[in-house]
Structure formats: structure tokens, C-alpha cells
Protein backbone atom coordinates (compact mmCIF):
# COMPACT_ATOMS: atom_id res chain seq x y z
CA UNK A 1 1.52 -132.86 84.66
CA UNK A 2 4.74 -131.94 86.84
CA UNK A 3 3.66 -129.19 89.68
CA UNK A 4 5.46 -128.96 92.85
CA UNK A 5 6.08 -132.58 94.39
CA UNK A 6 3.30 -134.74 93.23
CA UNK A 7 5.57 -136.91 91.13
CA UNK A 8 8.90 -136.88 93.32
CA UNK A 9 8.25 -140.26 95.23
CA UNK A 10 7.62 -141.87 91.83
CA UNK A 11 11.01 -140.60 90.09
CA UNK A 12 13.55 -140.51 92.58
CA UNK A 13 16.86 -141.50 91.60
CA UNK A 14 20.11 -142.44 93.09
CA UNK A 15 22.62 -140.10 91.40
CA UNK A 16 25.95 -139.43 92.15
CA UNK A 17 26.77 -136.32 94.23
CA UNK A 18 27.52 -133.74 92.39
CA UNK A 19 24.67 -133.85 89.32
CA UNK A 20 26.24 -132.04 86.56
CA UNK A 21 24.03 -130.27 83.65
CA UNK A 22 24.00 -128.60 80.62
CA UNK A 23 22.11 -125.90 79.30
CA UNK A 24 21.69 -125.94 75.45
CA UNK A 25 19.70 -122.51 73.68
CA UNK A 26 18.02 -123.25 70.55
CA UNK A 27 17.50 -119.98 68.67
CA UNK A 28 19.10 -118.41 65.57
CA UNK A 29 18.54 -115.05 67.36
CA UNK A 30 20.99 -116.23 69.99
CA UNK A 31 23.69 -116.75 67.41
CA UNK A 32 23.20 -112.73 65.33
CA UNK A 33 23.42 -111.42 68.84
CA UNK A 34 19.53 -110.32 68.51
CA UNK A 35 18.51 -111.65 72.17
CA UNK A 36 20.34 -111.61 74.83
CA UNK A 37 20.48 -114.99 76.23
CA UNK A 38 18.73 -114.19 79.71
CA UNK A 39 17.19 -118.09 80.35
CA UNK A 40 20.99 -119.69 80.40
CA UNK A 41 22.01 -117.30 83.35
CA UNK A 42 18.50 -118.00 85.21
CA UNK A 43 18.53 -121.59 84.89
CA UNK A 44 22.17 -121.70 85.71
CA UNK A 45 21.30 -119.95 89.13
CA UNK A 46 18.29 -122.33 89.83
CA UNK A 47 20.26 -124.99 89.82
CA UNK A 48 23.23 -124.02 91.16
CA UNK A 49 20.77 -123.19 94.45
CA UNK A 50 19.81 -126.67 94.28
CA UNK A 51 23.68 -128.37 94.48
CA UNK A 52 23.51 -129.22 90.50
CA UNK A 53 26.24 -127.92 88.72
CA UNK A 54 26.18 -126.35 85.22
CA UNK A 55 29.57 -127.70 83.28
CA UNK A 56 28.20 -125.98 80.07
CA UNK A 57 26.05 -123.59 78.46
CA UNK A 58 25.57 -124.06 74.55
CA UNK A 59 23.67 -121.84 72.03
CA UNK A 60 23.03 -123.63 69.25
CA UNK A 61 21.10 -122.77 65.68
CA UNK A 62 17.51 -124.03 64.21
CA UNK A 63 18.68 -126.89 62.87
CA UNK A 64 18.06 -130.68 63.47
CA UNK A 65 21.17 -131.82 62.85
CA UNK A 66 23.10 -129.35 65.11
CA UNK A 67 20.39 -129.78 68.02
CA UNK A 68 20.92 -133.60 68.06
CA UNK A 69 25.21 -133.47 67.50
CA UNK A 70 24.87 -130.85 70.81
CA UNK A 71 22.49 -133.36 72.33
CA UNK A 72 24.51 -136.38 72.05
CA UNK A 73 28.03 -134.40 73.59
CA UNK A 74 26.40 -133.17 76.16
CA UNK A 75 24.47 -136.84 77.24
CA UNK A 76 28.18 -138.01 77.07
CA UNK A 77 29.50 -135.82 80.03
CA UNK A 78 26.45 -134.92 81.95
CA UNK A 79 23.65 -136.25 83.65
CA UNK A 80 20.99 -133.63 83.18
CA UNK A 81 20.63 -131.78 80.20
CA UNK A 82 18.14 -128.93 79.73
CA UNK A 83 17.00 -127.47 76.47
CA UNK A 84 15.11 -124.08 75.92
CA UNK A 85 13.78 -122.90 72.95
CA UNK A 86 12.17 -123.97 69.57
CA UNK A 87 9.08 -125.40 70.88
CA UNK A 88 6.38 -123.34 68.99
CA UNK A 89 4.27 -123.84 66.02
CA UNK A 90 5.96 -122.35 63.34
CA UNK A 91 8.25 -124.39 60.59
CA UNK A 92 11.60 -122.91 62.20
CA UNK A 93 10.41 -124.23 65.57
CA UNK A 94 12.47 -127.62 65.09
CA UNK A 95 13.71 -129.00 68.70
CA UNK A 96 10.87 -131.34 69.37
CA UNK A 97 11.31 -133.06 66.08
CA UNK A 98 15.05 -133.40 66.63
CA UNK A 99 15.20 -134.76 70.10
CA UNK A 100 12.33 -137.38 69.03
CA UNK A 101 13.97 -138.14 66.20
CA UNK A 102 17.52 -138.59 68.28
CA UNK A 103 15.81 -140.72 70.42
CA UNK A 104 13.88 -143.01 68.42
CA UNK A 105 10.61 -141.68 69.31
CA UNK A 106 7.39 -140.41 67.63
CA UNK A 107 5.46 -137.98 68.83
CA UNK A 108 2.02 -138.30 70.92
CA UNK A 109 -1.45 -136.58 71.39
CA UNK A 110 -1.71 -134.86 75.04
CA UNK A 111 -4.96 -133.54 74.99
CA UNK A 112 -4.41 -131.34 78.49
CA UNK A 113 -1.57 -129.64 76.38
CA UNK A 114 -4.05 -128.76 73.65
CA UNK A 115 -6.99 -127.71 76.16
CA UNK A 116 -4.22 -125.06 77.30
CA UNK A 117 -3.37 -124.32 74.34
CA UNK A 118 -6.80 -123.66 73.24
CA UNK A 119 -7.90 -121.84 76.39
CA UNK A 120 -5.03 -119.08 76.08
CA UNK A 121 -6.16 -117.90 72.94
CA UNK A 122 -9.59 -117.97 74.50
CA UNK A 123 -8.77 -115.69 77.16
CA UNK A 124 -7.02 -113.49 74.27
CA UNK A 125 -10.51 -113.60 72.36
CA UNK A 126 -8.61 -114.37 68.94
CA UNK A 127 -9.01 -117.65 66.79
CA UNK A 128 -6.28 -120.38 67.98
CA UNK A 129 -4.69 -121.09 64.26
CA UNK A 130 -4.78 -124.69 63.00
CA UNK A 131 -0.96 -124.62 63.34
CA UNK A 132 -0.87 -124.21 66.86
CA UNK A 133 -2.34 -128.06 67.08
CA UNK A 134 1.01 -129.31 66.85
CA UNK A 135 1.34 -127.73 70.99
CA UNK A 136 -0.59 -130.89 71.83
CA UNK A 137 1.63 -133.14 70.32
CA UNK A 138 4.66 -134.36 72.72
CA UNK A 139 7.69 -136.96 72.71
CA UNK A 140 6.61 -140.80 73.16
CA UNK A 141 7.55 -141.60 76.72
CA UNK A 142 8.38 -138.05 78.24
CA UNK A 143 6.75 -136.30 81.40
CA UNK A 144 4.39 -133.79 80.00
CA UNK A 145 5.30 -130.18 82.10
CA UNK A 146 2.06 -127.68 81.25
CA UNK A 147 2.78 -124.73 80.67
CA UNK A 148 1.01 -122.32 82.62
CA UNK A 149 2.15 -119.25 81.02
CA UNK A 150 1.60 -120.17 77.21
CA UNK A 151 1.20 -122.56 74.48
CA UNK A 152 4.39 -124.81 74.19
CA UNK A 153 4.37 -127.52 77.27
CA UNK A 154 7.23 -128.84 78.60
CA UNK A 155 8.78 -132.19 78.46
CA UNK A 156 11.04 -134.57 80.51
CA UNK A 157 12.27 -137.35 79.20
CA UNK A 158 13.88 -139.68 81.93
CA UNK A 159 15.87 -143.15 80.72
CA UNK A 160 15.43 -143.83 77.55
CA UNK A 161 17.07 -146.57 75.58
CA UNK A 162 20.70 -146.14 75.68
CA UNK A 163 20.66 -143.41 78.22
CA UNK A 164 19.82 -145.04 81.35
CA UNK A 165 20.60 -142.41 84.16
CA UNK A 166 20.44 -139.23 81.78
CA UNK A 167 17.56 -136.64 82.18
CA UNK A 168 16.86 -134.29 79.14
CA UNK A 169 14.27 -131.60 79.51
CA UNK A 170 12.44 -129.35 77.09
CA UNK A 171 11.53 -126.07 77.98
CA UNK A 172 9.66 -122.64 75.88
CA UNK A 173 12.48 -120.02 74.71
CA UNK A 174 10.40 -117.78 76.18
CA UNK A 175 12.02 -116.21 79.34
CA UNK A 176 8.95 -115.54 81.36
CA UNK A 177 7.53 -119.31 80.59
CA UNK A 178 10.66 -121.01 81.02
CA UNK A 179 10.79 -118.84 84.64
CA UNK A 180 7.62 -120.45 85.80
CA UNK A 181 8.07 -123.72 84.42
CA UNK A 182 11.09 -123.97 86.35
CA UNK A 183 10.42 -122.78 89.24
CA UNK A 184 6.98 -124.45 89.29
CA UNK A 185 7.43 -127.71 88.06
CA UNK A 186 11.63 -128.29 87.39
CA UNK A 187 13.00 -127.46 89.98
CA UNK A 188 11.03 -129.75 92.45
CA UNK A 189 11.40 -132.68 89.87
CA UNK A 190 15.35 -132.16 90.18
CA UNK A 191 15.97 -131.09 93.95
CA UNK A 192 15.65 -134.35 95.56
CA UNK A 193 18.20 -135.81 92.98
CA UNK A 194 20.91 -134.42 94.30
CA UNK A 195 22.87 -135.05 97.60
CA UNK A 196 24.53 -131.86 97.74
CA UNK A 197 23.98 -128.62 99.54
CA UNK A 198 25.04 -125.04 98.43
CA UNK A 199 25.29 -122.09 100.44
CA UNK A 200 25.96 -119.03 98.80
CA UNK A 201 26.73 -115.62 100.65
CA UNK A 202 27.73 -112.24 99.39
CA UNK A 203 29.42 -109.25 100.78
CA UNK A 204 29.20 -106.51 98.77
CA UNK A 205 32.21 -103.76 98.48
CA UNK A 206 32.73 -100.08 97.85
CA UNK A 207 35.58 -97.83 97.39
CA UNK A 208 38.55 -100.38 96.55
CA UNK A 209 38.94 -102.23 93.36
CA UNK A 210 39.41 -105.70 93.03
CA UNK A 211 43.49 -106.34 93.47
CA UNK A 212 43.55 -104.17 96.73
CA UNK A 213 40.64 -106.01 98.37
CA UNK A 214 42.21 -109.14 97.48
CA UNK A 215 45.90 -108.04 99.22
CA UNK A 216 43.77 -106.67 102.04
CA UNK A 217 41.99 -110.14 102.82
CA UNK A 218 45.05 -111.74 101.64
CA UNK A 219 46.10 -115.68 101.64
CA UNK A 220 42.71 -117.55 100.85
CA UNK A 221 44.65 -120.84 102.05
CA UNK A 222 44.73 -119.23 105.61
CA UNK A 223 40.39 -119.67 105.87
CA UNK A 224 39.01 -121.17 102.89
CA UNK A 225 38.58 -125.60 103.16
CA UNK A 226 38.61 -127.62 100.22
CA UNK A 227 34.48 -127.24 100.12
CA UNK A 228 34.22 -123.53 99.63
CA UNK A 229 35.41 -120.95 97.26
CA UNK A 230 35.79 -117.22 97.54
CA UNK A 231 35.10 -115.45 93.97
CA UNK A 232 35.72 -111.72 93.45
CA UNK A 233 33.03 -110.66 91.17
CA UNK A 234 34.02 -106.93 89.99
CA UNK A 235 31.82 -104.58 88.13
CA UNK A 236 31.10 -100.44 87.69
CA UNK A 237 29.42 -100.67 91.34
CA UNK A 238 31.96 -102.17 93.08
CA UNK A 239 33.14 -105.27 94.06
CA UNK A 240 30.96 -108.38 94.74
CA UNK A 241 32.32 -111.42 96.79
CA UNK A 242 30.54 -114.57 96.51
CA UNK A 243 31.64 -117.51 99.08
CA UNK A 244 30.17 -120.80 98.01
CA UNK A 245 30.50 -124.11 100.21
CA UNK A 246 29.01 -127.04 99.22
CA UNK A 247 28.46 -130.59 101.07
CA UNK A 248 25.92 -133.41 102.29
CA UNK A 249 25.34 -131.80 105.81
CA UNK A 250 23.52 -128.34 105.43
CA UNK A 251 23.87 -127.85 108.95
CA UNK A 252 27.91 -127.79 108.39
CA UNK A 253 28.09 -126.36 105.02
CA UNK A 254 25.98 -123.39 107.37
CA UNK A 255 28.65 -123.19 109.60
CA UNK A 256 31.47 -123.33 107.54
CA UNK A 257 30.33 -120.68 105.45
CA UNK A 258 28.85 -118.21 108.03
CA UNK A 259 32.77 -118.81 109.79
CA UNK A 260 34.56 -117.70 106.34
CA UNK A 261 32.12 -114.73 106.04
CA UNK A 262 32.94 -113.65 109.18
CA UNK A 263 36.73 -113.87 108.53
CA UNK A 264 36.68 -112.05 105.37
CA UNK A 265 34.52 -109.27 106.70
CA UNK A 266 36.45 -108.74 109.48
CA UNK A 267 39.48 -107.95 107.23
CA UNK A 268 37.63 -104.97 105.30
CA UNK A 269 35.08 -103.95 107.27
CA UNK A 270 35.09 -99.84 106.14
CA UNK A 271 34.58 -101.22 102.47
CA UNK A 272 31.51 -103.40 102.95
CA UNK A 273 28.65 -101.46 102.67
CA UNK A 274 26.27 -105.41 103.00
CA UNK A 275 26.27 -108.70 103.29
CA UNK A 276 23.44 -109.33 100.87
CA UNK A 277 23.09 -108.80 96.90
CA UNK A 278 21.58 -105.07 97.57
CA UNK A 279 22.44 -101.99 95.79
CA UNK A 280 23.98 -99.29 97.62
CA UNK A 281 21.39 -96.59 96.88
CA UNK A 282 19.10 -99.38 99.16
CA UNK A 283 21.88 -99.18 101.78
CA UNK A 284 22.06 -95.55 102.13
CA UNK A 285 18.38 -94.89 102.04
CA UNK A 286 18.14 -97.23 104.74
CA UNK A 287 20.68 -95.35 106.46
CA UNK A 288 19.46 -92.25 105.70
CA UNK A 289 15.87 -93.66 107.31
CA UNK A 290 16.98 -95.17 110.05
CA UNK A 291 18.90 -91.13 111.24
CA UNK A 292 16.07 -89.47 110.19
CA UNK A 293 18.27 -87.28 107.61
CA UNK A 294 17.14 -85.63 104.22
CA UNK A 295 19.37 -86.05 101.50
CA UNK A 296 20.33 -83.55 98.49
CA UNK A 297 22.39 -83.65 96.05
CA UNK A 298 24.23 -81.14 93.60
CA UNK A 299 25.67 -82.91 90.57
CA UNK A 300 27.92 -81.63 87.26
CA UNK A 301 29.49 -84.98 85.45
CA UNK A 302 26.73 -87.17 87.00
CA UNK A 303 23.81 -84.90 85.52
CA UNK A 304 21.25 -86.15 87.61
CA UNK A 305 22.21 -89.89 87.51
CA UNK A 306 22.93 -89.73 91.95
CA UNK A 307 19.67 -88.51 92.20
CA UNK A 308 17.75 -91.05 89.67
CA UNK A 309 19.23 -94.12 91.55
CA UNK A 310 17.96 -92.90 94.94
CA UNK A 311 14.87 -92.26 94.00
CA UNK A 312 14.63 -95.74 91.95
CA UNK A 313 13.85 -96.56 95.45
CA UNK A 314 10.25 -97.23 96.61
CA UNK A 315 9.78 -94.63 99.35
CA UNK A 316 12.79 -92.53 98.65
CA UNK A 317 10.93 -89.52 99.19
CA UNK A 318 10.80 -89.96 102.87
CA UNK A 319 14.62 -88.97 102.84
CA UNK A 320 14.97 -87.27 99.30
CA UNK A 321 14.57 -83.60 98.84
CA UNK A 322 16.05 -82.54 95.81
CA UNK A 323 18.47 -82.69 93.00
CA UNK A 324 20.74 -79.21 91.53
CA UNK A 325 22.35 -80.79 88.01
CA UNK A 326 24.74 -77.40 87.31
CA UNK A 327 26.24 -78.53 84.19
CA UNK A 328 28.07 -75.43 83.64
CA UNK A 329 29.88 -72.69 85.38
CA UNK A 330 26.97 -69.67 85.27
CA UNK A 331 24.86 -72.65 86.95
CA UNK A 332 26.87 -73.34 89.48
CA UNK A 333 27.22 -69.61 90.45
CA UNK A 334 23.68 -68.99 89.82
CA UNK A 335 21.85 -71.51 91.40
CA UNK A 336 24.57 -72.83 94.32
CA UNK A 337 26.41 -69.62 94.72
CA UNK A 338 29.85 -71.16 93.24
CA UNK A 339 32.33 -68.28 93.39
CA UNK A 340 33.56 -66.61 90.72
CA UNK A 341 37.18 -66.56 92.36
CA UNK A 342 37.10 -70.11 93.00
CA UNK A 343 35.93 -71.50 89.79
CA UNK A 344 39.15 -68.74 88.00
CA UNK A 345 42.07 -70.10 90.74
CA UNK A 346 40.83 -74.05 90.52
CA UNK A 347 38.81 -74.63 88.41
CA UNK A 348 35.49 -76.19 87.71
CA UNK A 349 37.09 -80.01 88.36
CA UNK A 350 38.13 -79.42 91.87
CA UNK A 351 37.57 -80.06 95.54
CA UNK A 352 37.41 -76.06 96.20
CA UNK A 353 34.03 -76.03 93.71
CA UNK A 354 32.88 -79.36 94.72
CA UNK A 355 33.32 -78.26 98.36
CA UNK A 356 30.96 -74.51 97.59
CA UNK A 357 28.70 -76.95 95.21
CA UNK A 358 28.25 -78.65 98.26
CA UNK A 359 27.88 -75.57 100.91
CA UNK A 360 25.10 -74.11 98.13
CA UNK A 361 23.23 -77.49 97.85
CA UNK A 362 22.98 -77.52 101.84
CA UNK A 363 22.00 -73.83 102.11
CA UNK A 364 19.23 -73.62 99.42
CA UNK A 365 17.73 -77.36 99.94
CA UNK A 366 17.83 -77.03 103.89
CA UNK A 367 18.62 -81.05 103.38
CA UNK A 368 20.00 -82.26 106.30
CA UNK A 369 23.43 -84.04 104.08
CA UNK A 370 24.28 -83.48 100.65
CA UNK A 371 27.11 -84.27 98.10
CA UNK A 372 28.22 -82.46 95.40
CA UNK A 373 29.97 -83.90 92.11
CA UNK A 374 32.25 -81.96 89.32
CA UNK A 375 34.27 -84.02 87.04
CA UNK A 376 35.35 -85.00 83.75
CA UNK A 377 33.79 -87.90 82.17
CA UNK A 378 35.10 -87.55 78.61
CA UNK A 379 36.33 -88.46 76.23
CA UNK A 380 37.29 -85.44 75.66
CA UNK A 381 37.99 -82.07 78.14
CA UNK A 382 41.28 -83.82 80.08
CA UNK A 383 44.38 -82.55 80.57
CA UNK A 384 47.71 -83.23 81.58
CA UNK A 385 46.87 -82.45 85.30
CA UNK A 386 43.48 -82.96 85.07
CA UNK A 387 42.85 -85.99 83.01
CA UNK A 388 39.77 -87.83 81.71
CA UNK A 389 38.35 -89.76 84.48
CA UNK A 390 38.31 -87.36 87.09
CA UNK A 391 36.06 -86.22 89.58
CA UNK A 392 36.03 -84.69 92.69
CA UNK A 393 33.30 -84.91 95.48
CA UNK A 394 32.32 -83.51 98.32
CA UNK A 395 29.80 -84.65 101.04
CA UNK A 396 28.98 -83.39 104.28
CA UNK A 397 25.89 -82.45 106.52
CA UNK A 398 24.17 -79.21 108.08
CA UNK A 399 25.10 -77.77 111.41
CA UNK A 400 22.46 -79.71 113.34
CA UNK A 401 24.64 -82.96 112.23
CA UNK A 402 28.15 -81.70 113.37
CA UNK A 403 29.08 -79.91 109.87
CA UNK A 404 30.96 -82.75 108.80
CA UNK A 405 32.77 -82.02 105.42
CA UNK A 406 34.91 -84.53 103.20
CA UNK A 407 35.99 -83.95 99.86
CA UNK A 408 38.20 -86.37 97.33
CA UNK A 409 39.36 -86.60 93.96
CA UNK A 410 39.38 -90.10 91.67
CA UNK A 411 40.48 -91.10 88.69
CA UNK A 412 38.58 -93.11 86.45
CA UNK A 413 38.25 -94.46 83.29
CA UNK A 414 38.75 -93.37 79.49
CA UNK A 415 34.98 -93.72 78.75
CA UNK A 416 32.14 -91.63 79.57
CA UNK A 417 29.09 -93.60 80.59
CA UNK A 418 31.33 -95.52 82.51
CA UNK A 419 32.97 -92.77 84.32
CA UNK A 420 29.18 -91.38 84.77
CA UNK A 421 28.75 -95.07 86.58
CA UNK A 422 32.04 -94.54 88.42
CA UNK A 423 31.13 -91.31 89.50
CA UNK A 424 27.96 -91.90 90.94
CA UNK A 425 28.55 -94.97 93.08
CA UNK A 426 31.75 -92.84 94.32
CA UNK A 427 29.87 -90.15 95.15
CA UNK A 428 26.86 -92.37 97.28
CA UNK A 429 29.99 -94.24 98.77
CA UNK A 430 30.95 -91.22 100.36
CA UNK A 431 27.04 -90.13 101.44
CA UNK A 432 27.52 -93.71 103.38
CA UNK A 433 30.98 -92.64 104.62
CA UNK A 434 29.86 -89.75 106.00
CA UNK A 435 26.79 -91.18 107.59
CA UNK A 436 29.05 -94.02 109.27
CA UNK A 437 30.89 -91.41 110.97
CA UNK A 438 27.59 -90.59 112.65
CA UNK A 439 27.35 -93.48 114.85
């Protein structure tokens, strides 16, 4: 049994550098887009941590003969191959066959494989059924890995005949056994293989898509060194930067990377709202915590959705009031005191109504900032000067915070629950805008 680093003075290994890997998915499911393949991306990011890197990630189908062809390319390139999935009881259940059989082997009796097996159903107080005997059965040769979070154990098989220097593991499909396994047991097996250390560091950005940030930060060849790489990772929430360095010194691969962090931040520092994978509803409620400010919000186009990632939050209520989702015009004059005038000489989609939305949401919450959101997310209600994909917001605070007010329009995209994304991390962008202008 593999857990922690009992058997890492037995199987260390001189390997090159750089280990390289693949990740092949056994599953049918994976192929009629029925599962999403979560294990490939968590594996991928285990052992990226650990300097290995992934050169491929396969899905293959519940069959023998396509297992073993997937096996034998990927042996041919890489040194570690890792293999998740079709390790149960049932007849479709076919990897442990086919990487025996690709190997020559036969299978074995592990008896601490069955006595798991036999004491999960046990805690479940149902019958084990007889087919579930094959989970004590295992590849001649391998490194049993229990499994301490079901029935299939895992299996490394280091060496064999014709494959001197190549690692294959077997892992359960199932994403919360595979997690353990692999951080329980893989992982350690596989860390002190490889030579190479990886930093990774992330600066997360607001307000400025991904082609401005880059002309902003501008010539990569000015900071980055042939060891590190600067990715920009966009998505509805902004944009993520991820600076990798790798090397055999941690101590400089530190350095160096903490020294290009610093250089990129300090070429967009209004549109980095951290320096850590965080959200930035965690960012402002920690801002909002540390200035002792209660936050409300008055929303149209985002119907609620500003409000529902603050308080996703643990402990949002210590500076959350309350939410106002006017959705249409009587609503917003009703409940926020919208003007009548306003709403005929702009319109609903504009920084005048956003602006009173705003003024209203302050008034009646007594919330010490709010913002306010009107828009339209689509597809339909555009026009020609007011197109789909456009929303204007307005944030500000009460008179005990210096009345600050700041209103601006975007324009979005063609599709709603993507503009209704959009929206929302525009409008928190500006609650952190606002709150910056504080200090």
C-alpha cells in the first residue's frame, strides 16, 4: 500500500528533468459528452505543481483494443502515463484486463484490496455482490494503491519488460477517489522523480479585456527569461494572468518569479484587483470589512445576480444589507423613487436612472455604498443607440463617506447570460473602484 512516503526511498529513480505525462480517460460517457471530464484538469494541475508536465490528455472508449493502441503511443513519448477510469466490477469495466493483457501479465489476489472492498459495503449495511470480488484482483507485478474512498484500488506498475523507465498508473473514474488517491498516495510516489521546480503566481484583472492589458504591459521580451512564461487566461470575470517559472533551484525560480510579478503589476496596477486566484466578490467584501462599510445594491439586468455573489460569501452579512431587483419602470419609481421625468427624457438604460436607482438604494437601505445596474442583456430590446449589451452603472456612497458618485456605460455582448455575467462583475468592479478612492 502507497500512503504518503513510506515507499519513496525504495523507488526512486533518476529521470530526466522535465518528466513528461499523459493522462488517458477511459469512459464511453466521456466520448457522448455525458460527464464532463473533471479528473484530466485535476490531475493535470497536481502535477504540473510538482514540475511534471502533461504533453497530452486522451479520452478514450470501453474497449480493449483502443485502451492498449492509446497505451502503447503514449509509452512511446512519455515517461509517466496515468489512466483513470474503468476499474469497477461490471462487464464494461475493461482497463485492468487491457493493460494486463498489453503487458503480458495476469492478474493477482490482494487480499487488503478485498478486505476494503468488503468493509465499505459493511459500513453501507448492504450485501457486497459476488461481482465485486474481482476489486481484489490486481496486475502481476504492480504497486497496489488502496483506495480509501471506495472499492476499485489503485495500481502502479513501474518497469516492466520492454518499458524500462516508463511508469503507468491506474486510478478509479471516480472524481472524488481519484482526488484522494492522488493526493494521498500519487503524488508523493511521483514528487521526488522529478528535478524540476514550478512556481506559479496569478494576478487577477478587472475592467480591461485581454488585448488592452497585453499593450498596456507590453513587450514580454523586455522581463520574461527563457524559464518563465506569462499566459493571459481570459474569461466572463476578467482577466487571469498566470506567470510560471520553472528550474532546479527553488530558491531562484522564487526570485525570478516574484521579480516578473512585480514588473507586470507595476504596469496595471488600477486593474488588479489580487494577486491570488480569488474572486472579486472575496476582494470587495474584504474591502468592504476592513472600512467598516455596508453595502446595497439596486439591480435591473442583473436581477439579483450582484447580490447572490456577495452573499456566496461566508460572513457577508457583516457588510451586506440588502438587495432592490426593479425589473421594470413602476418598480423603479415605486420602490427607489426613479422619476417619472427621467425615465421619459433617457430612458430606463441610462446613467440619469442608474444614477436615481442609485440615490433611492442609498436613501431607503441607509447602506453606507451602493450600486445600481440598468441595462440590456438581450437578445432582444437593443437599438440603434442603445444596443444589446449595454448597461449602465452607478456606484457611490452616503454623505458620511464623502458622497462619492460614478456612473458608466459598457457594451457587451450579443448573449444574455453572458451579458448578466458581464454586468455583474462590471458593476462589483466599480463597488472596488469606488472604495479605492477611499484610501
Amino acid at each position: 500500500m502507497i500512503e504518503d512516503k513510506s515507499l519513496l526511498p525504495i523507488f526512486a529513480l533518476q529521470i530526466q528533468l522535465l518528466m513528461k505525462a499523459e493522462i488517458l480517460c477511459i469512459g464511453d460517457e466521456l466520448l457522448i459528452g455525458q460527464v464532463i471530464n473533471t479528473n484530466a484538469t485535476e490531475i493535470a494541475k497536481q502535477l504540473e505543481e510538482i514540475g511534471i508536465e502533461v504533453r497530452r490528455i486522451v479520452s478514450a472508449g470501453d474497449r480493449k483494443e483502443i485502451i492498449q493502441a492509446e497505451l502503447a503511443n503514449a509509452l512511446a513519448e512519455v515517461d509517466v502515463v496515468i489512466i483513470t477510469g474503468g476499474l469497477g466490477p461490471t462487464h464494461d469495466d475493461v482497463t485492468k484486463i487491457a493493460v494486463a493483457e498489453f503487458f503480458g501479465r495476469g492478474l493477482a489476489w490482494d487480499e487488503e484490496a478485498f478486505q476494503n472492498c468488503k468493509r465499505i459495503f459493511e459500513r453501507r449495511g448492504v450485501r457486497m455482490p459476488e461481482s465485486n470480488r474481482t476489486q481484489g484482483e490486481v496486475i502481476e507485478g504492480c504497486i497496489v494503491v488502496q483506495n480509501s474512498q471506495g472499492t476499485a484500488p489503485g495500481m502502479i506498475l513501474k518497469d516492466f519488460d520492454g518499458y524500462e523507465g516508463r511508469i503507468v498508473i491506474l486510478m478509479p473514474g471516480v472524481p472524488y477517489e481519484m482526488d484522494a488517491m492522488m493526493k494521498k498516495s500519487i503524488v508523493p510516489f511521483l514528487a521526488p522523480l522529478s528535478d524540476t521546480f514550478v512556481k506559479h503566481s496569478v494576478i487577477m484583472t478587472a475592467g480591461i479585456g485581454e488585448s488592452h492589458l497585453a499593450e498596456l504591459i507590453g513587450n514580454e521580451q523586455e522581463f520574461l527569461t527563457p524559464n518563465s512564461t506569462l499566459a493571459y487566461l481570459p474569461h466572463t470575470m476578467g482577466v487571469r494572468l498566470r506567470i510560471t517559472t520553472r528550474g532546479t533551484s527553488q530558491q531562484s525560480v522564487i526570485e525570478e518569479n516574484e521579480r516578473i510579478v512585480k514588473t507586470i503589476a507595476s504596469r496595471v496596477p488600477k486593474f488588479i484587483f489580487a494577486q491570488d486566484d480569488v474572486l472579486l466578490e472575496e476582494v470587495v467584501g474584504k474591502m468592504l470589512l476592513e472600512r467598516n462599510m455596508i453595502l446595497a445594491t439596486a439591480e435591473s439586468c442583473t436581477g439579483g445576480q450582484i447580490a447572490n455573489r456577495i452573499t456566496n460569501i461566508s460572513g457577508s452579512s457583516a457588510y451586506f444589507s440588502q438587495s432592490y431587483v426593479v425589473y421594470n419602470n413602476e418598480a423603479k419609481i415605486r420602490t427607489l423613487g426613479v422619476k417619472s421625468e427621467t425615465l421619459e427624457a433617457f430612458g430606463a438604460v441610462s446613467e440619469e436612472v442608474a444614477l436615481e436607482m442609485l440615490e433611492g438604494c442609498l436613501n431607503e437601505s441607509g447602506a453606507d455604498i451602493a450600486v445600481a445596474t440598468t441595462g440590456i442583456a438581450g437578445p432582444t430590446g437593443g437599438t440603434e443607440t442603445k444596443p444589446v449589451g449595454m448597461v449602465c452603472i452607478a456606484a457611490g456612497t452616503s454623505e458620511k463617506f464623502g458622497r462619492i458618485r460614478r456612473t458608466k456605460t459598457f457594451i457587451f455582448s450579443q448573449d444574455r447570460l453572458r451579458n448578466k455575467e458581464l454586468f455583474t462583475q462590471a458593476a462589483l468592479n466599480s463597488v472596488r473602484i469606488v472604495l479605492m478612492e477611499l484610501d
